[in-house]
Protein backbone atom coordinates (compact mmCIF):
# COMPACT_ATOMS: atom_id res chain seq x y z
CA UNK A 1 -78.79 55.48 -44.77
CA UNK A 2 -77.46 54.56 -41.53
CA UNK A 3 -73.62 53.85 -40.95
CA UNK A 4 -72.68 50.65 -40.91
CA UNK A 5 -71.99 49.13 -37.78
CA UNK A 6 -69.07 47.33 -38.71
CA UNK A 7 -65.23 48.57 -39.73
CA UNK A 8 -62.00 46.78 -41.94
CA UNK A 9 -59.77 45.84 -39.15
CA UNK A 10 -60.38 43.76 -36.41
CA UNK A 11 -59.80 44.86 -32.63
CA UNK A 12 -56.55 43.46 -32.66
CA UNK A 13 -55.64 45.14 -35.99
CA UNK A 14 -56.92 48.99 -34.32
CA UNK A 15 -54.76 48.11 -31.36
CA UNK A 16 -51.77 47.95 -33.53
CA UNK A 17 -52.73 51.22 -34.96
CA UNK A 18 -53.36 52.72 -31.92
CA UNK A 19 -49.66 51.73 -30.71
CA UNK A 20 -47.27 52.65 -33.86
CA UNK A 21 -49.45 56.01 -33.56
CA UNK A 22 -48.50 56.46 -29.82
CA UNK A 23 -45.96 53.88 -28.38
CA UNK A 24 -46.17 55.15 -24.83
CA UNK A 25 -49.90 55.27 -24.65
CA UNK A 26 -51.15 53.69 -21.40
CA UNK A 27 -53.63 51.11 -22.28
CA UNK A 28 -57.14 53.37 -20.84
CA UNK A 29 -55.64 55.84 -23.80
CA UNK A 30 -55.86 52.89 -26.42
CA UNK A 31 -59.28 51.41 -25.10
CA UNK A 32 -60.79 55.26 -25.19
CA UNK A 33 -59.59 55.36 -29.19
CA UNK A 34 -60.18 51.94 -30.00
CA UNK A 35 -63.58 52.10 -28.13
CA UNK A 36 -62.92 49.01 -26.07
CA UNK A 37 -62.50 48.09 -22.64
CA UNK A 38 -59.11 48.30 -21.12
CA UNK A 39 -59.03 44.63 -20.20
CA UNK A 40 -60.08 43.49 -23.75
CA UNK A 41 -57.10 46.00 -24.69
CA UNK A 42 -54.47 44.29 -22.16
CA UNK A 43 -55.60 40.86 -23.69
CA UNK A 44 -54.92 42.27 -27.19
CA UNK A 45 -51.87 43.57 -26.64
CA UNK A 46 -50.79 40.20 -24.64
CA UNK A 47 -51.48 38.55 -27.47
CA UNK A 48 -49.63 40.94 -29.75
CA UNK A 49 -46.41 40.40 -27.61
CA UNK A 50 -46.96 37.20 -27.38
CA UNK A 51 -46.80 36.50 -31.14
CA UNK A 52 -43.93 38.89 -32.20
CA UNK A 53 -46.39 41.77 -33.47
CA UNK A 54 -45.25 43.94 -30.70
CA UNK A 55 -42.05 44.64 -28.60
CA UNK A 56 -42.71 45.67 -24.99
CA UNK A 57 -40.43 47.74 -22.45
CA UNK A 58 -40.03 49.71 -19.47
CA UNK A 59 -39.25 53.05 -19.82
CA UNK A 60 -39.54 54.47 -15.54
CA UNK A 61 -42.66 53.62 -14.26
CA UNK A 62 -44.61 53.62 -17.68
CA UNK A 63 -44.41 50.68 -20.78
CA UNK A 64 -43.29 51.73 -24.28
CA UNK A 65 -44.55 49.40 -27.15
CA UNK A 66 -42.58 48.97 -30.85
CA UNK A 67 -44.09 47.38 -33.51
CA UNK A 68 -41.85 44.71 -35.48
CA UNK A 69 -41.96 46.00 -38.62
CA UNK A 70 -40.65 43.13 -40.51
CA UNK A 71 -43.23 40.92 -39.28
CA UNK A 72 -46.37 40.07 -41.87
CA UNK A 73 -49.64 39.77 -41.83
CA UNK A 74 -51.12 36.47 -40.43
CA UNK A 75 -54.18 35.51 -42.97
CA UNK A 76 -52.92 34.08 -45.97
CA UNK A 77 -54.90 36.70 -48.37
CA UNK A 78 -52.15 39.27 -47.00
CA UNK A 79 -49.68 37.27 -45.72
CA UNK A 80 -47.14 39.34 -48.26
CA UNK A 81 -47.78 42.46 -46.10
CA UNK A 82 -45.54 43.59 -43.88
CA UNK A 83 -46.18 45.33 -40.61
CA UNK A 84 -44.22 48.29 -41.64
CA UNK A 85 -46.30 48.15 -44.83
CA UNK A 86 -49.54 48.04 -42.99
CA UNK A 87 -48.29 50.81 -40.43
CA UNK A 88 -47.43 52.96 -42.85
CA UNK A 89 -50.63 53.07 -44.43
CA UNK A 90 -52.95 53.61 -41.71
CA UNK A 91 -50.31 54.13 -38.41
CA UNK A 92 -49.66 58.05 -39.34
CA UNK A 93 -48.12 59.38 -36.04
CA UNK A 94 -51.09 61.91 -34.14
CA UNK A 95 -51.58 64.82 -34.80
């Protein structure tokens, strides 16, 4: 049987992943794991900010991202989950 060719989370859901996993990846690192394009990534993660997933600063030359842990999930089947809940499942620092 062939894998499917779909996954659980959402591009927007990896993204977040991708970030609490490595806050001061550049955004080509995060569209190489994610396996989308870096402008689909810098949309993502505008719209991340943008809605209070994400905090984003300067650190020199490069951006460091946090994810705000207290906020929850937006679809109202897991609304009750928090970010940090979420993170913690599937957001396990890199190896």
């Amino acid at each position: 049987m062939a894998p499917a060719a779909w996954t659980f989370l959402s591009n927007h859901g990896h993204v977040l992943v991708a970030l609490a996993q490595d806050p001061e990846a550049r955004m080509r690192e995060v569209a190489e794991r994610v396996g989308i394009t870096e402008r689909a990534v810098q949309q993502i993660v505008r719209d991340l900010v943008e809605q209070g997933y994400v905090e984003k600063s300067k650190t020199g030359r490069r951006n460091e991202y946090r994810i705000v842990e207290a906020a929850h999930l937006r679809h109202e089947l897991e609304a009750g989950v928090s970010l940090r809940e979420f993170v913690g499942m599937l957001g396990r620092p890199r190896a």
